[in-house]
C-alpha atoms as a PDB file:
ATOM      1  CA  UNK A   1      11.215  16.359   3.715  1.00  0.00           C
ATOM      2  CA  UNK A   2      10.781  19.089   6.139  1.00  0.00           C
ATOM      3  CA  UNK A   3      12.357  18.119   9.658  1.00  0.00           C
ATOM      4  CA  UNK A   4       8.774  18.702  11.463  1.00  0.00           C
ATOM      5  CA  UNK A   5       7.175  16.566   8.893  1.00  0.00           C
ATOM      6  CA  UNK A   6       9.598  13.840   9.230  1.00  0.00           C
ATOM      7  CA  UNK A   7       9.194  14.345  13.362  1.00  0.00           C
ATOM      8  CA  UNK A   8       5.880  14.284  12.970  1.00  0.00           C
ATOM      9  CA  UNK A   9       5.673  10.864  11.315  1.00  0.00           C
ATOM     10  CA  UNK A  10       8.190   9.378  13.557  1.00  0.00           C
ATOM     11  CA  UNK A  11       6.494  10.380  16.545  1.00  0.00           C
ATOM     12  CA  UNK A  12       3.085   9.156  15.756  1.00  0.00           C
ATOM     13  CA  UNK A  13       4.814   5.462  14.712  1.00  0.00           C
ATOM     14  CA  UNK A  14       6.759   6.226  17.714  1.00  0.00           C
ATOM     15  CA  UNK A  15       9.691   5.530  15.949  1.00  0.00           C
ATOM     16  CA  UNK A  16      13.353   6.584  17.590  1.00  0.00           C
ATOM     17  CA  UNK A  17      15.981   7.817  15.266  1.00  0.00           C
ATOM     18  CA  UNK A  18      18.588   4.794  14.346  1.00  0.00           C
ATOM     19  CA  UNK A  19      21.845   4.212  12.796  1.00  0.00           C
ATOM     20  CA  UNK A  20      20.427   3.519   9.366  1.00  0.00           C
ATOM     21  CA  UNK A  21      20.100  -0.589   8.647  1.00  0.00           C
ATOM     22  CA  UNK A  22      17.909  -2.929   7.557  1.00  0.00           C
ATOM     23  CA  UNK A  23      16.050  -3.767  10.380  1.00  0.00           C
ATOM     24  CA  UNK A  24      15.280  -0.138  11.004  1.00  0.00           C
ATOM     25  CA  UNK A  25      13.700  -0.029   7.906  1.00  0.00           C
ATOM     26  CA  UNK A  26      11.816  -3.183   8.633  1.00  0.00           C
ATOM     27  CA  UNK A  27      10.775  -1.580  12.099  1.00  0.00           C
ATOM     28  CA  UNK A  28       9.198   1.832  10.003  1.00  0.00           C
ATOM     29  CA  UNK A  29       7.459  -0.512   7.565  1.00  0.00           C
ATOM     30  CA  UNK A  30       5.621  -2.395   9.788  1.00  0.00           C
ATOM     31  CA  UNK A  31       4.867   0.296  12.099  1.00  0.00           C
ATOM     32  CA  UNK A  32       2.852   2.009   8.484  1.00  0.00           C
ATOM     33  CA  UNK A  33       1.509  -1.161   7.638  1.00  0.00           C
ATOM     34  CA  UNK A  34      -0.133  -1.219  11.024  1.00  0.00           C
ATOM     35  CA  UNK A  35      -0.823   2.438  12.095  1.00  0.00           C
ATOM     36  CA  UNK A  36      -1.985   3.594   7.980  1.00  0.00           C
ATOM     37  CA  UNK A  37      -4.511   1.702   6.356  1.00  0.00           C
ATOM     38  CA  UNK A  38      -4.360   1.099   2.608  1.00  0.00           C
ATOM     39  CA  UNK A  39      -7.928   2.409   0.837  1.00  0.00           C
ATOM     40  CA  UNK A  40      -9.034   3.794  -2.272  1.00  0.00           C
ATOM     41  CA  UNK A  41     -11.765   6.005  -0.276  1.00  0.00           C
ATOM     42  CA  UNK A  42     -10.742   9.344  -2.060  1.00  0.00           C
ATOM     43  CA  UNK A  43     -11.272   7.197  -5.548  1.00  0.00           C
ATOM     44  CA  UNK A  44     -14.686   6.144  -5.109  1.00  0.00           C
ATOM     45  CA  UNK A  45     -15.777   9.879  -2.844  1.00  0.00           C
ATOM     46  CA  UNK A  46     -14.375  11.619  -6.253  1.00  0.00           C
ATOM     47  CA  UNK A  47     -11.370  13.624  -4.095  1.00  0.00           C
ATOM     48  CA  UNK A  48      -8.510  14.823  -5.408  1.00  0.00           C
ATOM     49  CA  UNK A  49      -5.587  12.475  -4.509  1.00  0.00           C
ATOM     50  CA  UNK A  50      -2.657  15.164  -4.254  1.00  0.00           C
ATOM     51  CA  UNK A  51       0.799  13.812  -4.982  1.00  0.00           C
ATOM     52  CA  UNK A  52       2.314  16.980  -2.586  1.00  0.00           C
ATOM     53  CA  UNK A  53       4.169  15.187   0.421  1.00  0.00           C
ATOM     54  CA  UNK A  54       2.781  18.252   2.917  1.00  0.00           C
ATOM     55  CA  UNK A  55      -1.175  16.954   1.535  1.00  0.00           C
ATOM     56  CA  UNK A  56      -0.099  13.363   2.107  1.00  0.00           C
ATOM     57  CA  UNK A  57       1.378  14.156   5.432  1.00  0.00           C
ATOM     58  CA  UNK A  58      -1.875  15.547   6.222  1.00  0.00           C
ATOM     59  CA  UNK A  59      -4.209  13.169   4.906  1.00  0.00           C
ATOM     60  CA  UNK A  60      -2.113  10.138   5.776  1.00  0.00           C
ATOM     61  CA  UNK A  61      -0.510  11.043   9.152  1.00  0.00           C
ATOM     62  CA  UNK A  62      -2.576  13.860  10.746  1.00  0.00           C
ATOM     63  CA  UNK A  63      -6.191  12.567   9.488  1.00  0.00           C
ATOM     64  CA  UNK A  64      -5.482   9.065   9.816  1.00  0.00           C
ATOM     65  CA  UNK A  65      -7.697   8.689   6.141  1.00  0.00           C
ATOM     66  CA  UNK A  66      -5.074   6.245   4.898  1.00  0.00           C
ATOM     67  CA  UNK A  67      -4.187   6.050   0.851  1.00  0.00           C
ATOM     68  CA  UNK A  68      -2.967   4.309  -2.030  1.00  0.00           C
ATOM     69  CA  UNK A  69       0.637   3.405  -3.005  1.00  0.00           C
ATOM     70  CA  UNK A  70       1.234   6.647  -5.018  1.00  0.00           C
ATOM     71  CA  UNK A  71       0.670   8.449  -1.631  1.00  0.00           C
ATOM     72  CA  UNK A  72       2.302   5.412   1.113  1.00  0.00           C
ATOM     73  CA  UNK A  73       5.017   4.930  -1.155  1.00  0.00           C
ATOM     74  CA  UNK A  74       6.128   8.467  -2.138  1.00  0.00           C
ATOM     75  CA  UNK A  75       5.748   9.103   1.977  1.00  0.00           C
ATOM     76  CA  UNK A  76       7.659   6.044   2.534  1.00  0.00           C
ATOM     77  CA  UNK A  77      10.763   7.661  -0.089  1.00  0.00           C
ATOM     78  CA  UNK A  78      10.838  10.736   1.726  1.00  0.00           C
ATOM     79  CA  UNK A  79      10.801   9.295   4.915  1.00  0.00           C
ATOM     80  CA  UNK A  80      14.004   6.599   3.950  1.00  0.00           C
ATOM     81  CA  UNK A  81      15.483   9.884   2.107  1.00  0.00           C
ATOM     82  CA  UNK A  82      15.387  12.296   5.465  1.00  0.00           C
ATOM     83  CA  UNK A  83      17.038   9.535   7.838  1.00  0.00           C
ATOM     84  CA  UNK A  84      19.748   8.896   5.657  1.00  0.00           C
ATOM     85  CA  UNK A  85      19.159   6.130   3.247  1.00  0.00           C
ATOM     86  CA  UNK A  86      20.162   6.306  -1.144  1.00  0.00           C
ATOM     87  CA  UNK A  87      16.469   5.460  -2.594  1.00  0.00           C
ATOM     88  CA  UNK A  88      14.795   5.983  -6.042  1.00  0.00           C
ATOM     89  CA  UNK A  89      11.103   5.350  -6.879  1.00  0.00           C
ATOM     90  CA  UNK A  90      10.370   2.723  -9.690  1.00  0.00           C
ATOM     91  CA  UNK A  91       6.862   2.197 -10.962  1.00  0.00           C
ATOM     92  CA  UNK A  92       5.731  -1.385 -11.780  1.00  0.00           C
ATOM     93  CA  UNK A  93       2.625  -3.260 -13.106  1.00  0.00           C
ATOM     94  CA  UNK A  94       0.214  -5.413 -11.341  1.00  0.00           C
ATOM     95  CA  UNK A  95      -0.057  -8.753 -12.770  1.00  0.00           C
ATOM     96  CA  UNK A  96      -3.800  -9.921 -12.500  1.00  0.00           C
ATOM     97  CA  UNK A  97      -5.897 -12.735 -12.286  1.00  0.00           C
ATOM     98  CA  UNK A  98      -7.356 -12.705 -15.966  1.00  0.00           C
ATOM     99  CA  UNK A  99      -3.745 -11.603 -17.455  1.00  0.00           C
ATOM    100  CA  UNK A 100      -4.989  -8.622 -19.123  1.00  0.00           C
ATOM    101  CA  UNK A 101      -2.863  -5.858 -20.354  1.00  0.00           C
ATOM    102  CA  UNK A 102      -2.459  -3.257 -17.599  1.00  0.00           C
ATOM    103  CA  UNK A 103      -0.475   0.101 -17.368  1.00  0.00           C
ATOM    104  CA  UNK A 104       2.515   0.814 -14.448  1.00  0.00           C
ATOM    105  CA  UNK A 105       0.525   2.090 -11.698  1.00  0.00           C
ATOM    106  CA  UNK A 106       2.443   0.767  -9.168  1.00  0.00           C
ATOM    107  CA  UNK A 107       4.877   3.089  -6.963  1.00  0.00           C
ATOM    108  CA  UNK A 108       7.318   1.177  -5.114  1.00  0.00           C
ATOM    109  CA  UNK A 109      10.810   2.272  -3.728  1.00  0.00           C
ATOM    110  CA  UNK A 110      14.441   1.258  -4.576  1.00  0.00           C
ATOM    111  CA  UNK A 111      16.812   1.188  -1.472  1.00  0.00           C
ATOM    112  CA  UNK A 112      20.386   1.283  -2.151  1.00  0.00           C
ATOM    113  CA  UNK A 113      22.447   0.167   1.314  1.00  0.00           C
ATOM    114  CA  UNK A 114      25.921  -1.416   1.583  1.00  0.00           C
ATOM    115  CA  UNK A 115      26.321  -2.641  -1.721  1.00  0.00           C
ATOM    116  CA  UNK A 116      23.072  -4.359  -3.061  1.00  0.00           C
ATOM    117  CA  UNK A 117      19.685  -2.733  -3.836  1.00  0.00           C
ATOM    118  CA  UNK A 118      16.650  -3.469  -2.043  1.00  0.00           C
ATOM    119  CA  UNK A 119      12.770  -3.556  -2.787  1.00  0.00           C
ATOM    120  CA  UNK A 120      10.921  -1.113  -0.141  1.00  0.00           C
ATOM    121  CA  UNK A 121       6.623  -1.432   0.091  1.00  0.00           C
ATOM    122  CA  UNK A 122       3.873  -0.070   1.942  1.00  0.00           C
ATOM    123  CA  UNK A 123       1.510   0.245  -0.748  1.00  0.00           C
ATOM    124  CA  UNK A 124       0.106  -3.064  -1.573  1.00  0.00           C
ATOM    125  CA  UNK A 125      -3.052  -3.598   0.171  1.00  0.00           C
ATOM    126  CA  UNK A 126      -3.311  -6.646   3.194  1.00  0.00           C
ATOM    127  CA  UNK A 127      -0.388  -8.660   0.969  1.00  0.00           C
ATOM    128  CA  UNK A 128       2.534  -6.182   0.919  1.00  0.00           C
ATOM    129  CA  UNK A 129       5.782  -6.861   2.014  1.00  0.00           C
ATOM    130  CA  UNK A 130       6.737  -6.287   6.027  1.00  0.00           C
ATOM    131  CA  UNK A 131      10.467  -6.264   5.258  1.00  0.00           C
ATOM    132  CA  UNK A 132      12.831  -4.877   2.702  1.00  0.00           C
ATOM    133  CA  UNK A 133      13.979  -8.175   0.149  1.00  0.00           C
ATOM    134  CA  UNK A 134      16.884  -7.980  -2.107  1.00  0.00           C
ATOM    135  CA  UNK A 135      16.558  -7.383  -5.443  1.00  0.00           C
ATOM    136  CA  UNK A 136      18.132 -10.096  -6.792  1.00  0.00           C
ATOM    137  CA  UNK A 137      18.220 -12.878  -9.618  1.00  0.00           C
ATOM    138  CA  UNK A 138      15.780 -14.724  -6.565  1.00  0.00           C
ATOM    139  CA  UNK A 139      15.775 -13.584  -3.322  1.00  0.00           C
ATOM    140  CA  UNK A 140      12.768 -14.431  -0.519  1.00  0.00           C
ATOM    141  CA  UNK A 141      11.664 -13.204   2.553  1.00  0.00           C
ATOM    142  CA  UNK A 142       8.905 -14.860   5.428  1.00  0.00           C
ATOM    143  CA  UNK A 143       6.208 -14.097   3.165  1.00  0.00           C
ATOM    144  CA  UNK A 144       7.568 -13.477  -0.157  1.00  0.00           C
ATOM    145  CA  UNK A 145       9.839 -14.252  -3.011  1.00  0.00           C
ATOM    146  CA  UNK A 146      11.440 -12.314  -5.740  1.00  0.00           C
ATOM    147  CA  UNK A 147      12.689 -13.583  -8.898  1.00  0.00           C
ATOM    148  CA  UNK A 148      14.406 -12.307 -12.249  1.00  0.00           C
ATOM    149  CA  UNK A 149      13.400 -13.176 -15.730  1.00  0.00           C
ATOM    150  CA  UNK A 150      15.177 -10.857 -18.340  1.00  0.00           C
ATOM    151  CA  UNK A 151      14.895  -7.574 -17.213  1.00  0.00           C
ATOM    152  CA  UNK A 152      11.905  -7.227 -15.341  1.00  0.00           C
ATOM    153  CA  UNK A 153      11.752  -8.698 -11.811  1.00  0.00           C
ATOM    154  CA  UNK A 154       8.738 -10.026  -9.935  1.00  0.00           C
ATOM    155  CA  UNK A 155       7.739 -10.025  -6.535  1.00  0.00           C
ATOM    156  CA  UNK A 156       5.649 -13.047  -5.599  1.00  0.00           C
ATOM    157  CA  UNK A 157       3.229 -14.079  -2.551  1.00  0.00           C
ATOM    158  CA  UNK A 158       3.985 -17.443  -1.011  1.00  0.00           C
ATOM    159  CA  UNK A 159       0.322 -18.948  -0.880  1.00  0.00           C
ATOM    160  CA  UNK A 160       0.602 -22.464   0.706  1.00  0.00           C
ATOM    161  CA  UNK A 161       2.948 -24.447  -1.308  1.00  0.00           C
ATOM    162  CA  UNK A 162       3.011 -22.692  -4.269  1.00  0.00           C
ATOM    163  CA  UNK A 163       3.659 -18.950  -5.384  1.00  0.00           C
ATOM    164  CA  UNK A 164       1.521 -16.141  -7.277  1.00  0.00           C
ATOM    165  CA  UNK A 165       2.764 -12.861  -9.297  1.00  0.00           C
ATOM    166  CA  UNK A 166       1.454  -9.806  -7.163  1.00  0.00           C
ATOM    167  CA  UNK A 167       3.790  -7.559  -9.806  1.00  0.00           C
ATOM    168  CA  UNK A 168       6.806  -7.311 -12.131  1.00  0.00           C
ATOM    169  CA  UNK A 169       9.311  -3.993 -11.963  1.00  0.00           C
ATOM    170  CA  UNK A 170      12.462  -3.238 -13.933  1.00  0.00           C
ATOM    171  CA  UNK A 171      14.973  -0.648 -12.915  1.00  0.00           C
ATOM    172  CA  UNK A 172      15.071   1.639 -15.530  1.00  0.00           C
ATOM    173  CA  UNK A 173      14.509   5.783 -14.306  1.00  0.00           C
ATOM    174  CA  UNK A 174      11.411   6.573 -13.448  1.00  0.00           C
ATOM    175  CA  UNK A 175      10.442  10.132 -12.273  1.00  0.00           C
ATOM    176  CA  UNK A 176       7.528  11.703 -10.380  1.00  0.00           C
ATOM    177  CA  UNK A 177       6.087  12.940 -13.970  1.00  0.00           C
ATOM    178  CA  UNK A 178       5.336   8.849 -13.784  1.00  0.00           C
ATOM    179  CA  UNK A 179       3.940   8.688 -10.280  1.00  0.00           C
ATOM    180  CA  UNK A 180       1.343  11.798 -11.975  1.00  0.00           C
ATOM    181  CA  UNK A 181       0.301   9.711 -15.023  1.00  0.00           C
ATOM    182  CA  UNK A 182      -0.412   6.659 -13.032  1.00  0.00           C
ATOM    183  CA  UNK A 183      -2.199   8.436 -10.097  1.00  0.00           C
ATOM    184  CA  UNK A 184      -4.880   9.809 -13.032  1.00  0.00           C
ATOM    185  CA  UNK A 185      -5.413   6.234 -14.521  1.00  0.00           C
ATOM    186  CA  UNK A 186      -5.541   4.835 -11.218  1.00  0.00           C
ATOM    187  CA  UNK A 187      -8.013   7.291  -9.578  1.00  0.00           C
ATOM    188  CA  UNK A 188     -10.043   8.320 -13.008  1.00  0.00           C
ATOM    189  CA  UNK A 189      -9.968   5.900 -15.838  1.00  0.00           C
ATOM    190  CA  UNK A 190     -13.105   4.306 -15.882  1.00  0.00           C
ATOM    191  CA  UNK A 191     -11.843   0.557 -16.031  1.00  0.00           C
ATOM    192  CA  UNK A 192      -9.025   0.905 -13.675  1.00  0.00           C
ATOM    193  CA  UNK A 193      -9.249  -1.282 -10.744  1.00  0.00           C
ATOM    194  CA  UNK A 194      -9.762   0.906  -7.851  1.00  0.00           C
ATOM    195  CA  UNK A 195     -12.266   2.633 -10.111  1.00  0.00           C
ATOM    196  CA  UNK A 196     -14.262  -0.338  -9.610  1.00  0.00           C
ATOM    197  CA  UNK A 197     -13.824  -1.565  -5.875  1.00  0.00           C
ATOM    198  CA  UNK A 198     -13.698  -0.992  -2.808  1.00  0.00           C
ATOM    199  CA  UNK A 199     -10.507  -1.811  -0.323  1.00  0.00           C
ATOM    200  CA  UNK A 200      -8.947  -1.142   2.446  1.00  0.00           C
ATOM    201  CA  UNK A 201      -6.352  -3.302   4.425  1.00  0.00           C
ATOM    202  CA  UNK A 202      -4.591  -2.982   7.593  1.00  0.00           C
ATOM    203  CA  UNK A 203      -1.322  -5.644   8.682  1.00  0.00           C
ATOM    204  CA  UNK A 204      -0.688  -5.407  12.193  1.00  0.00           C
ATOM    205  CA  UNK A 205       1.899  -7.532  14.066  1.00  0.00           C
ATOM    206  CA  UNK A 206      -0.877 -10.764  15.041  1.00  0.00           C
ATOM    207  CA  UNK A 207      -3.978 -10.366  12.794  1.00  0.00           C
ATOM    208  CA  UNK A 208      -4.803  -8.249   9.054  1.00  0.00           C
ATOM    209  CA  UNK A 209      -7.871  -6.947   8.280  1.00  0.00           C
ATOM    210  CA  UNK A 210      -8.812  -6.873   5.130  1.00  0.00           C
ATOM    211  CA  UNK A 211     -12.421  -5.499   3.587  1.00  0.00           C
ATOM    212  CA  UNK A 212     -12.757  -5.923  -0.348  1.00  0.00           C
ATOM    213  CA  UNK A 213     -15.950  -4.912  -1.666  1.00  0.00           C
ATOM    214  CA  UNK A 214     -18.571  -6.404   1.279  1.00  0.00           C
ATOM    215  CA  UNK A 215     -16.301  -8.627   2.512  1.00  0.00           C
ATOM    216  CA  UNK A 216     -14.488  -8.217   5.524  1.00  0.00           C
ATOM    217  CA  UNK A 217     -11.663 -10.858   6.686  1.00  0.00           C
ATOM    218  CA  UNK A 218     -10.093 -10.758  10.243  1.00  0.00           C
ATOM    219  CA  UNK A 219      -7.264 -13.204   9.250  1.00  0.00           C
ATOM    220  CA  UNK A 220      -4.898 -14.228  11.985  1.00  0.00           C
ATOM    221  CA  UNK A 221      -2.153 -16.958  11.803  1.00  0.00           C
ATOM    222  CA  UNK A 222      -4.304 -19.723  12.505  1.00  0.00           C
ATOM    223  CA  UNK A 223      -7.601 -19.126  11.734  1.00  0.00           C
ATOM    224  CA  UNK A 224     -10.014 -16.145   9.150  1.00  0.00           C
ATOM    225  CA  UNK A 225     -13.294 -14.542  10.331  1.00  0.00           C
ATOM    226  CA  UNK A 226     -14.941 -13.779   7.124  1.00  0.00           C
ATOM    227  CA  UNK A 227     -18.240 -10.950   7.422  1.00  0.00           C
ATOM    228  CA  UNK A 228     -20.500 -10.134   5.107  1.00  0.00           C
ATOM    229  CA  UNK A 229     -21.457  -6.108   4.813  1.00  0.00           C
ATOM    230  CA  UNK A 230     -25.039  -6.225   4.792  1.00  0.00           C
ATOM    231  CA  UNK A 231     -25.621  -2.476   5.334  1.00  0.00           C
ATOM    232  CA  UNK A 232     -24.239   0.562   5.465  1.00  0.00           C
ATOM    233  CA  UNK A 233     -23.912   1.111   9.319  1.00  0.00           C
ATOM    234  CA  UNK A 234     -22.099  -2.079   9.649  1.00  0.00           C
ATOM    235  CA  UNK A 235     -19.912  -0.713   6.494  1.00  0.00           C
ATOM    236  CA  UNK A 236     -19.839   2.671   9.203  1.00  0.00           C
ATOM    237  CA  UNK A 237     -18.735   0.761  12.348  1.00  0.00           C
ATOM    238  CA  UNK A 238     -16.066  -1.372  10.514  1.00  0.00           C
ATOM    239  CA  UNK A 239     -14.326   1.403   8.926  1.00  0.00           C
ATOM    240  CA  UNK A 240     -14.558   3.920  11.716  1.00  0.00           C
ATOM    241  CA  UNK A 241     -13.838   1.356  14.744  1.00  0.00           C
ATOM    242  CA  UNK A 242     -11.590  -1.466  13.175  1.00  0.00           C
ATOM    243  CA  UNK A 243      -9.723   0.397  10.499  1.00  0.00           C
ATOM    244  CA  UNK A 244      -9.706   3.983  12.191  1.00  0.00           C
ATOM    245  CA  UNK A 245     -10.466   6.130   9.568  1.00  0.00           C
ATOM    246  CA  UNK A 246     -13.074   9.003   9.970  1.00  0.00           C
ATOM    247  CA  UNK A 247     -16.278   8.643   7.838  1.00  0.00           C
ATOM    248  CA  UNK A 248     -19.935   9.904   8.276  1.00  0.00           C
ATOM    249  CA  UNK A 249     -22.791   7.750   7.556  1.00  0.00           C
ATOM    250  CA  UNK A 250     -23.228   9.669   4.723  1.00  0.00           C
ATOM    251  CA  UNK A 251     -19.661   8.680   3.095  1.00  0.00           C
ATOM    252  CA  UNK A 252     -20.162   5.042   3.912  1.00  0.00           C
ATOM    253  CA  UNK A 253     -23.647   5.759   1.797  1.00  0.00           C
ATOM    254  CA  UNK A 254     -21.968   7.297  -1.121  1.00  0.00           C
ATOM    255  CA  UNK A 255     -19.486   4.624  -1.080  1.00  0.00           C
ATOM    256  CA  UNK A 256     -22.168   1.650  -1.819  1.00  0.00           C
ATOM    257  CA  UNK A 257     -23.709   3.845  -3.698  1.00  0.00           C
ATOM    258  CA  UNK A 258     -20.818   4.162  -6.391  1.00  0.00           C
ATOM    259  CA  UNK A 259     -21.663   0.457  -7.239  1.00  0.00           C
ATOM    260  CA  UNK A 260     -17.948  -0.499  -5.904  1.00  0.00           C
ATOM    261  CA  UNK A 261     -18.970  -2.440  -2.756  1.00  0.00           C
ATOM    262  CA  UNK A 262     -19.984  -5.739  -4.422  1.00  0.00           C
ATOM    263  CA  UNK A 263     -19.871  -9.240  -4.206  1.00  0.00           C
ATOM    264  CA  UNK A 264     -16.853 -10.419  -5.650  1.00  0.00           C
ATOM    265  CA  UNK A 265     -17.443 -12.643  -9.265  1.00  0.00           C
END
């Protein structure tokens, strides 16, 4: 990454240069996860989704329209890459409710630091991971737990006393000719999932916001505000005023009017 690019990203996370560790890398992840929403916008508006960092820079940082992991994620490696840090990008596949077959169209990043590898994410809507976690045969985190079986490992959400699959990964290579194949499914294949709703999430240090489809949850340690989006200027106000991202009227109307913002089933 281009030394302006990279200052230009620290500077709007207001981020200081460090001695590479952990908890620097903790600090830049939750300063994304609370400054860059997570949306498939560009999926449902029909825009290009461009995989070039200087494009993602641009959309991302500069325009403040937020992304999807194939853009967070490979913004994410460069950024780890430029200050210093050994990372790789692995793809994985989301494990969903209904356990039906799905492709690797998950970008995440591999961080390599004293000795043992790490699992880096900014790319997984309102339950992605704050902190790096060890990639190990179980390893867990505040809000999080990973866990080996064979080869593949799986990263799972701690939901009151029990635990759910969010997705599995292996380490095998994986190259950006990857990243490319899953960006088309994701953003073109008619069944894919963000073909077919509407999201966008924001984790900031005392409260997440998280709108799927026409439901909108303010969910803060103790308590959720759950809203309803009954039309499109309240579907306007939330994503230009709570989320920050830019839209018209008109975009919020072409939004519902792809058939994405639903009622969940």
């Amino acid at each position: 990454m281009r030394q302006q690019l990279l200052n230009l990203y620290l500077n709007t996370l207001n981020i200081k240069v460090q001695t590479p560790s952990l908890a620097f890398v903790k600090e830049i992840q939750e300063k994304h996860l609370a400054t860059f929403s997570f949306n498939n916008i560009a999926v449902l508006l029909r825009d290009e989704i461009s995989l070039d960092m200087e494009n993602i820079i641009e959309k991302i940082v500069v325009k403040g329209l937020g992304g999807y992991c194939f853009e967070h994620n490979a913004l994410m490696y460069e950024v780890l890459n430029s200050l210093g840090f050994d990372t790789r990008l692995l793809i994985g596949r989301v494990i969903n409710k209904q356990n039906i077959e799905t492709p690797r169209t998950h970008r995440v990043t591999l961080l390599l630091f004293k000795g043992k590898e790490y699992l880096v994410d900014v790319g997984f809507g309102s339950y992605c991971l704050r902190e790096p976690i060890e990639v190990a045969n179980i390893s867990s985190c505040k809000t999080h737990r990973l866990i080996k079986e064979g080869k593949k490992y799986k990263l799972q959400l701690s939901v009151k006393n029990d635990f759910i699959t969010l997705y599995e990964f292996d380490l095998d290579i994986y190259t950006q000719a990857d990243c490319i194949m899953g960006n088309f499914y994701s953003s073109n294949y008619k069944d894919a999932v963000f073909m077919n709703n509407f999201v966008i999430s924001l984790i900031k240090e005392d409260i997440t916001l998280s709108l799927k489809n026409n439901t909108y949850h303010r969910i803060k340690k103790d308590a959720t505000e759950e809203q309803s989006i009954e039309c499109t200027e309240d579907l306007h106000k939330i994503i230009n005023n709570d989320f920050g991202i830019a839209l018209s009227i008109q975009q919020c109307k072409e939004l519902q009017e792809t058939g994405a913002i639903r009622s969940p089933s």
